[in-house]
Protein backbone atom coordinates (compact mmCIF):
# COMPACT_ATOMS: atom_id res chain seq x y z
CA UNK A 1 0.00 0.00 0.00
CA UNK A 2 1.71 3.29 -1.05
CA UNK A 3 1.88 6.11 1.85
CA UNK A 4 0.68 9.29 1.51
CA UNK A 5 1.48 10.74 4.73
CA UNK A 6 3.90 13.55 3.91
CA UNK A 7 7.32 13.51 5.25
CA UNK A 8 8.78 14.62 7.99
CA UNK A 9 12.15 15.43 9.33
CA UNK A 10 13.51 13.22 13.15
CA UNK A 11 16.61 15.11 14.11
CA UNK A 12 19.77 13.06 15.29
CA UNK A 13 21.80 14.73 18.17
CA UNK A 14 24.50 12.14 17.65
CA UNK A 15 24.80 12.30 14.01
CA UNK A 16 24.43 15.78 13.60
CA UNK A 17 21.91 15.44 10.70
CA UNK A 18 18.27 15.27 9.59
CA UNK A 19 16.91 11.42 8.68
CA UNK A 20 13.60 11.19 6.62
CA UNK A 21 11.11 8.84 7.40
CA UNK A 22 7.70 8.62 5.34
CA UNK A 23 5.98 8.98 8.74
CA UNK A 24 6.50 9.25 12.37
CA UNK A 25 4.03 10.64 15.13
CA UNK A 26 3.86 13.72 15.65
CA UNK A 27 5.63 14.83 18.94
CA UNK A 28 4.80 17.51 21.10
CA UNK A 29 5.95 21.38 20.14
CA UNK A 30 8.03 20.87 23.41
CA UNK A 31 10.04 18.36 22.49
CA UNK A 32 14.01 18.56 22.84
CA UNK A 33 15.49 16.99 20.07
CA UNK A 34 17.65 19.19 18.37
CA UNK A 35 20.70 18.87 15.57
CA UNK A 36 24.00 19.21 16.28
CA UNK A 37 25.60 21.27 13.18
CA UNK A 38 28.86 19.76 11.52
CA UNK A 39 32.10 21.90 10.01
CA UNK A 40 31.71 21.88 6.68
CA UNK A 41 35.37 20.28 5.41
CA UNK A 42 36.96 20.87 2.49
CA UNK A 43 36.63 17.78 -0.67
CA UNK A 44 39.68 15.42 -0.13
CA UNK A 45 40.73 15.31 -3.58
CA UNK A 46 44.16 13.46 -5.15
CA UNK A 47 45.79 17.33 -5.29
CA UNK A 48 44.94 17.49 -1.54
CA UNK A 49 46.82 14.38 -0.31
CA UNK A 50 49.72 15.16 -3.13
CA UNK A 51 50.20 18.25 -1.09
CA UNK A 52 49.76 16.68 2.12
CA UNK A 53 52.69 14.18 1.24
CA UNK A 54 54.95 16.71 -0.17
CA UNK A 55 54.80 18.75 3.10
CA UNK A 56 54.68 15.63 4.98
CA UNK A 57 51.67 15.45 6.64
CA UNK A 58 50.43 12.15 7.29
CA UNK A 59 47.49 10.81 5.41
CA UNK A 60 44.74 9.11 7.66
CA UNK A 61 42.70 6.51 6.33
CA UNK A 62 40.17 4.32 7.77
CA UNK A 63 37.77 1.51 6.67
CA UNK A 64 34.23 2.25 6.46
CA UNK A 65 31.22 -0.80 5.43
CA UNK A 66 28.32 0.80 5.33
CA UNK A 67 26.29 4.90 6.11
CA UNK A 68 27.10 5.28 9.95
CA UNK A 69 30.72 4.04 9.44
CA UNK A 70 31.22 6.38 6.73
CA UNK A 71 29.02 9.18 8.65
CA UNK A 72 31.91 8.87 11.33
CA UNK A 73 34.73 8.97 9.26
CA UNK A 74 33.46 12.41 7.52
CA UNK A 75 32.85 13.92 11.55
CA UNK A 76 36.59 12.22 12.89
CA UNK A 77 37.65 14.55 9.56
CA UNK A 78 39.97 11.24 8.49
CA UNK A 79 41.48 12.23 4.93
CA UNK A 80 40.80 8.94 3.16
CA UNK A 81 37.54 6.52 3.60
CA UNK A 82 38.44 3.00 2.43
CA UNK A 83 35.27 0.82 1.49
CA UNK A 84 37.70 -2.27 2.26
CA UNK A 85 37.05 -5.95 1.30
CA UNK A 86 37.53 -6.73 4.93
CA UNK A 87 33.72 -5.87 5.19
CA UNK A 88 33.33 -9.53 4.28
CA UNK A 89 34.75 -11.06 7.53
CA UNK A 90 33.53 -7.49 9.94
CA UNK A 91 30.14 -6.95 8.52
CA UNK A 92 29.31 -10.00 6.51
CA UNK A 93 30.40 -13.06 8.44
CA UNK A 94 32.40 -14.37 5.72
CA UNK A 95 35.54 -16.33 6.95
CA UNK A 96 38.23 -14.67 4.42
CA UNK A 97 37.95 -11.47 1.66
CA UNK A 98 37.52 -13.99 -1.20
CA UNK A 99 33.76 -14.96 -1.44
CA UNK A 100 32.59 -11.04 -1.74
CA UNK A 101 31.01 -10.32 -5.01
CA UNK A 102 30.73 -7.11 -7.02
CA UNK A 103 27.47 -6.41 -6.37
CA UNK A 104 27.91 -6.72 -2.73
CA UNK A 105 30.90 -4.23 -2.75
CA UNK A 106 28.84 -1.92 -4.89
CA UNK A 107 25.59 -2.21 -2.18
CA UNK A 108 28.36 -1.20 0.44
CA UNK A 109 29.96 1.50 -1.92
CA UNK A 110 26.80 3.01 -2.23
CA UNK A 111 25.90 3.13 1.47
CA UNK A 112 29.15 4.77 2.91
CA UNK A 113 29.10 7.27 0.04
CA UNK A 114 26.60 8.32 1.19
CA UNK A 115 27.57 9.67 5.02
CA UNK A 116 31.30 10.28 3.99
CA UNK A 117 31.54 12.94 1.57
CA UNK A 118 34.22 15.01 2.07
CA UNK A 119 37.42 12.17 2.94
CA UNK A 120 38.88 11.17 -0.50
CA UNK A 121 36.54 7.55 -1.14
CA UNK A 122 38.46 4.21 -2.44
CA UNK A 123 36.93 1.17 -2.95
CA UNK A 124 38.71 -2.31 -2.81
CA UNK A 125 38.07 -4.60 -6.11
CA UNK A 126 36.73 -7.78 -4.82
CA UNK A 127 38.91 -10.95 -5.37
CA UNK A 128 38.46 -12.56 -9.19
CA UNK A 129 37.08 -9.58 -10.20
CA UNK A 130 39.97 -8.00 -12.05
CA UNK A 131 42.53 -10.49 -12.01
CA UNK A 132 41.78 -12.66 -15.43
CA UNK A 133 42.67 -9.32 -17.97
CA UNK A 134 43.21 -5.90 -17.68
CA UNK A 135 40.47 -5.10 -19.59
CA UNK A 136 38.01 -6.93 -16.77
CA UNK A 137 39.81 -4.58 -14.24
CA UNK A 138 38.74 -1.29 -16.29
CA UNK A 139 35.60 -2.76 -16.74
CA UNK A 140 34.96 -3.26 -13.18
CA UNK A 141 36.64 -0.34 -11.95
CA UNK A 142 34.60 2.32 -13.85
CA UNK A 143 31.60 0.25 -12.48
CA UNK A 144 32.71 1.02 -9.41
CA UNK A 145 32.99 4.87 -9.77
CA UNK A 146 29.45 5.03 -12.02
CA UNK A 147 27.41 2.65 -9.98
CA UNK A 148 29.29 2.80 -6.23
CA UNK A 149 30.21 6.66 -6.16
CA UNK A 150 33.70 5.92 -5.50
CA UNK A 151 36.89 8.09 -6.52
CA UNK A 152 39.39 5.64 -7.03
CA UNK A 153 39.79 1.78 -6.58
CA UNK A 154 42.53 -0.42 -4.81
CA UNK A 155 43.84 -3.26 -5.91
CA UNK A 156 46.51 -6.04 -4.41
CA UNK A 157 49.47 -7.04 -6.20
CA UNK A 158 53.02 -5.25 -7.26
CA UNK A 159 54.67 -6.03 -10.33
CA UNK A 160 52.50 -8.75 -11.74
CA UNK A 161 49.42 -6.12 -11.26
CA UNK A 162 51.62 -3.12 -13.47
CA UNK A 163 49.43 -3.58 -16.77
CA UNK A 164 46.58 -3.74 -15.13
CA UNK A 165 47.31 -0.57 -12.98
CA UNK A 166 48.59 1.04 -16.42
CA UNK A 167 45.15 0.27 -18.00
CA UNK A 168 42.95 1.33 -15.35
CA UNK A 169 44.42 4.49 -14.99
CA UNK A 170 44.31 5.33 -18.93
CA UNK A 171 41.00 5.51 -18.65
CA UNK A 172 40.63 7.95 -15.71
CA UNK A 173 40.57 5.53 -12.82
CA UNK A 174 42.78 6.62 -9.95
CA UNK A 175 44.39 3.28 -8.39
CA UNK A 176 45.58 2.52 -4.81
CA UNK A 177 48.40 -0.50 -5.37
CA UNK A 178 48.64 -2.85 -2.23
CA UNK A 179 51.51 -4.81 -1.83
CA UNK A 180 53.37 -6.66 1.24
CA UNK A 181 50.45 -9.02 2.75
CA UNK A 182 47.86 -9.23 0.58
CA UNK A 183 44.57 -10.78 1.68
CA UNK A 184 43.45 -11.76 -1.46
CA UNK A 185 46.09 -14.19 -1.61
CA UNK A 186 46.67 -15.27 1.65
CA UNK A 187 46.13 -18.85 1.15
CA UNK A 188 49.47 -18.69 -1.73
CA UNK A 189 51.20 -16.56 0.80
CA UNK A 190 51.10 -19.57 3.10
CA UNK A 191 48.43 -17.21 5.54
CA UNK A 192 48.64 -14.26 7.10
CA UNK A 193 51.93 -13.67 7.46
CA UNK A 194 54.60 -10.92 7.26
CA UNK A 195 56.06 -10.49 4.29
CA UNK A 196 60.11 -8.86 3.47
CA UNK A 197 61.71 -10.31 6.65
CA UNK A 198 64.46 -11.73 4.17
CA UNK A 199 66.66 -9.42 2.12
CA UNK A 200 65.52 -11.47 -1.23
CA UNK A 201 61.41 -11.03 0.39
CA UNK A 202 62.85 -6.77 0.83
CA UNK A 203 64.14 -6.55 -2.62
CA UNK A 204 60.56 -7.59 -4.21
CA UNK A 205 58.74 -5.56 -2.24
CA UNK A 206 60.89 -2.55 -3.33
CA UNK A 207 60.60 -3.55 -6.91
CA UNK A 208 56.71 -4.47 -6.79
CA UNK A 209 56.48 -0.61 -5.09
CA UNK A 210 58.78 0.84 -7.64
CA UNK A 211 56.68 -0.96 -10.34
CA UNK A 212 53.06 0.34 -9.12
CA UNK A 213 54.49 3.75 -8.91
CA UNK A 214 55.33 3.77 -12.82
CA UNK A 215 52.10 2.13 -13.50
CA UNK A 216 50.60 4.97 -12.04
CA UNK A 217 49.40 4.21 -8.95
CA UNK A 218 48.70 7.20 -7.01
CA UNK A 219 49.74 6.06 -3.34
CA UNK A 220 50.25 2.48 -2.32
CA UNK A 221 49.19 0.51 0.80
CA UNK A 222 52.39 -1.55 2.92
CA UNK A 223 50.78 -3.64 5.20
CA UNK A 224 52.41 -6.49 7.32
CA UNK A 225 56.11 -4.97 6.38
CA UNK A 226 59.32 -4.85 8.60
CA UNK A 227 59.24 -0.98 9.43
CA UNK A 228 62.77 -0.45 8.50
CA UNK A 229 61.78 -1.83 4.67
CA UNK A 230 58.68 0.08 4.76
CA UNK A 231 60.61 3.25 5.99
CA UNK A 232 62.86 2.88 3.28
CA UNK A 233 60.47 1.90 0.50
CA UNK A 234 58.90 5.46 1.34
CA UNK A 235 61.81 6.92 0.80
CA UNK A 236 62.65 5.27 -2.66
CA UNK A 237 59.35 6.20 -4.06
CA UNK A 238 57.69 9.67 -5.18
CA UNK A 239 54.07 8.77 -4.35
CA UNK A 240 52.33 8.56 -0.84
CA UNK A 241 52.86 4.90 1.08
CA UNK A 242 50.16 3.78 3.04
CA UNK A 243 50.96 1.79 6.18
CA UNK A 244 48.86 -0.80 8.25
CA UNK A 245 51.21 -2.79 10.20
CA UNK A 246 54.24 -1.17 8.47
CA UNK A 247 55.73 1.15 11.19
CA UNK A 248 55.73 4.87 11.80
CA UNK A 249 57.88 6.22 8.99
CA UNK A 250 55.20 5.54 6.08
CA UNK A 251 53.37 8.46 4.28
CA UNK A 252 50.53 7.67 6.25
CA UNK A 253 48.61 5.05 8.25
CA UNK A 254 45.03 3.04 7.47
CA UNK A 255 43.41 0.54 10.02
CA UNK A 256 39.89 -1.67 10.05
CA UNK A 257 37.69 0.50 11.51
CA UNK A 258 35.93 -2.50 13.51
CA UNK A 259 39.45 -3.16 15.22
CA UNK A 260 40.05 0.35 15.90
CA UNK A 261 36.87 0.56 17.69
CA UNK A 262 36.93 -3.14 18.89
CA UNK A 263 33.49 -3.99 17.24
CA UNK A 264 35.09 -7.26 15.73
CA UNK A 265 36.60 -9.81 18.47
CA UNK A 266 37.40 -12.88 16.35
CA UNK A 267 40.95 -11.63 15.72
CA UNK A 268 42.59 -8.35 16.56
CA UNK A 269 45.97 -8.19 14.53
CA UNK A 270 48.80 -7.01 15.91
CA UNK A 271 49.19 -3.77 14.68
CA UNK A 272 45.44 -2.61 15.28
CA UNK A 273 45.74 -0.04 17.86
CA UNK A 274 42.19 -0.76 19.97
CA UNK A 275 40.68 3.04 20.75
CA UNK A 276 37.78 1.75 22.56
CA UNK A 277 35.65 -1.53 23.14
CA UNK A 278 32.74 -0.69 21.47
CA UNK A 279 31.47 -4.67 21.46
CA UNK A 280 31.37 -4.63 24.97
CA UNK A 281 29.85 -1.31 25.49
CA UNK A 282 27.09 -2.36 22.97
CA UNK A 283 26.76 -5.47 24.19
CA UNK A 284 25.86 -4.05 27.58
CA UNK A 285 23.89 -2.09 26.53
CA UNK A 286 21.29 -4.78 24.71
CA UNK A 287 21.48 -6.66 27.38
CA UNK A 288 20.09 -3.60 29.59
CA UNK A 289 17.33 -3.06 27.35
CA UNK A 290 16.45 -7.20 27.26
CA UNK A 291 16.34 -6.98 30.64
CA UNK A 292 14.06 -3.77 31.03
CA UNK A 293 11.83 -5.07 28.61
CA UNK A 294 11.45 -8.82 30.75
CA UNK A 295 10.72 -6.41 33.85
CA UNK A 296 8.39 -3.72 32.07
CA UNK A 297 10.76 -0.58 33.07
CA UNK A 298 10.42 0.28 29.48
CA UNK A 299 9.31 1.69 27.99
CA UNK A 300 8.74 4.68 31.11
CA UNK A 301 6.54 7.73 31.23
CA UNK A 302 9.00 9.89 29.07
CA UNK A 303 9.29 7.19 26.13
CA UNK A 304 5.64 7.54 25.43
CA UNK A 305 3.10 10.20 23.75
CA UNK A 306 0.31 11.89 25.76
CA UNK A 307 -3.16 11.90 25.12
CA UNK A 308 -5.34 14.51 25.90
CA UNK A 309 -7.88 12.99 28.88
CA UNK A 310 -10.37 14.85 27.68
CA UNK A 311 -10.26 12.78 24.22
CA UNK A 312 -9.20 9.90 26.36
CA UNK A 313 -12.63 9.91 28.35
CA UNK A 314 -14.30 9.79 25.38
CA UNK A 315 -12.73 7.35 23.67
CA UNK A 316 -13.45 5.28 27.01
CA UNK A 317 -17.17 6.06 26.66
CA UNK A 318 -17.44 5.49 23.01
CA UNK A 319 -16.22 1.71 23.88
CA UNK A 320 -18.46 1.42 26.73
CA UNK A 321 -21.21 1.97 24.53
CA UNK A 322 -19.83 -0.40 21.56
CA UNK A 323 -19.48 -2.63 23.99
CA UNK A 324 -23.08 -2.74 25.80
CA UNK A 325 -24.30 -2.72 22.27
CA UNK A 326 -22.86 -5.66 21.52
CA UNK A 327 -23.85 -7.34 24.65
CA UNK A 328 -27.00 -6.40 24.12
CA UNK A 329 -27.29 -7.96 20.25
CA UNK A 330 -25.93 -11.08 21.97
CA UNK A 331 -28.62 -11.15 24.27
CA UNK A 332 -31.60 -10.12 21.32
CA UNK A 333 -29.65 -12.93 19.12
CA UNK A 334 -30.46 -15.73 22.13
CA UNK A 335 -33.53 -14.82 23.25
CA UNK A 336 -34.60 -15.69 19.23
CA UNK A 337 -32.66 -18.44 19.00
């Protein structure tokens, strides 16, 4: 059945903006709720974190899976929001990166586009997606910027991946490189395990990184990398390197946003740094409200609408006389009978 109650606007004190709903009831002219207004930021563009690495700023970047995440990531004023193919194991329950589809990246694309709009916005190409041909990479990757709203894709691989990097980019596509551990692969790589802990494991990484950067990858992710190779890969290149496990002398640093906030508990890598435990906070918090619900202290007084008793009263005698009216037919019906 199609609505027609016209919308209205609920405001969020936390989120700092309006959501729509096709209806809600209508509150009281008292009530409190009130909006909490945002700095607008500046567009994180390519030219923005070119300057940032030539002045050597560090670049932040952070996960994001779906519209809060991003939301947060555009309020924390993080330079980079990373639509990461770790959403398959955080958000979808998946046990590795490898069964998450296209469409399911682009559903999740979509969604944190939509609350993070001023951080720069890369999306990871899903595993077998891009790896047959280069052409299947550009095809994919400008599906990703028509249909998902990102800026610019990421893709793992170093030297093997140049083509494909060269190819994407021809055609507009600005491409994150990601070398060191690489997810995808993880199974080939014998699991998740450091990578360039032997001088021959050091010197590919440095050539995979100097082969992305003449590809034309604009930055490239280091993750699971000694920090004195990382340090000096950074220092060999001309783009922006992007550390996650990878020590402090990279151009800049990315984490899972469910470790940083400790939202996921199956495993917590090494190098996450854990800001807070939201899973336990949360997870206190449902249990409070299971529990007020078994012993009917909610909802209370405040998390309910008035009526006015005048309209009450007559509601009450409207139903009395429905009710005796009934009775009474009853009693007609059996005294026929």
């Amino acid at each position: 059945m199609v609505r027609t109650v016209p919308t209205q606007s609920i405001a969020l004190p936390f989120l700092g903006l309006s959501r729509q709903y096709s209806s809600r009831p209508v509150d009281t002219p008292g009530s409190t709720s009130a909006g909490v207004a945002i700095a607008r930021r500046s567009k994180v563009t390519i030219k923005s974190l070119q300057r940032m690495y030539k002045h050597g700023e560090p670049i932040s970047m952070m996960t994001a899976q779906d519209y809060p995440s991003g939301l947060m990531i555009e309020q924390a004023g993080i330079d980079v929001c990373l639509v990461g193919d770790s959403l398959a194991m955080v958000a979808l329950g998946y046990e590795s990166t490898n069964p998450l589809t296209v469409e399911e990246m682009l559903h999740h694309s979509r969604a944190v586009a939509r609350g993070s709009k001023a951080p720069f916005l890369v999306v990871d190409l899903p595993y077998g997606s891009y790896e047959m041909s280069p052409e299947d990479a550009v095809r994919v990757s400008l599906r990703f910027l028509k249909e998902g709203n990102a800026e610019a894709v990421k893709l793992e691989g170093g030297k093997e991946m140049a083509e494909t990097i060269r190819r994407i980019t021809s055609v507009g596509v600005p491409v994150l490189a990601h070398i060191g551990l690489t997810p995808q692969r993880q199974s080939a790589l014998g699991g998740f395990r450091v990578q360039g802990k032997t001088a021959k494991q050091a010197r590919q990484l440095l050539d995979d990184a100097l082969a992305v950067q003449e590809a034309g990858a604009f930055a490239v992710v280091l993750e699971a990398v000694p920090a004195e190779i990382a340090g000096y890969i950074t220092q060999q290149l001309r783009i922006p390197t992007i550390g996650i496990g990878a020590g402090v002398d990279c151009s800049g640093q990315v984490l899972v946003q469910n470790d940083a906030l400790g939202l996921f508990d199956r495993f917590v890598p090494k190098f996450t740094k854990q800001y807070c435990n939201l899973n336990q906070i949360m997870t206190k918090a449902l249990k409070e409200f299971h529990n007020d619900v078994k012993t009917r202290t909610f909802p209370a007084v405040q998390n309910t609408y008035p009526i006015d008793p005048q309209q009450l009263e007559k509601f009450w005698q409207s139903e009395n006389a429905r009710n005796q009216a009934q009775e009474e037919g009853k009693k007609s019906a059996h005294v026929h009978a």
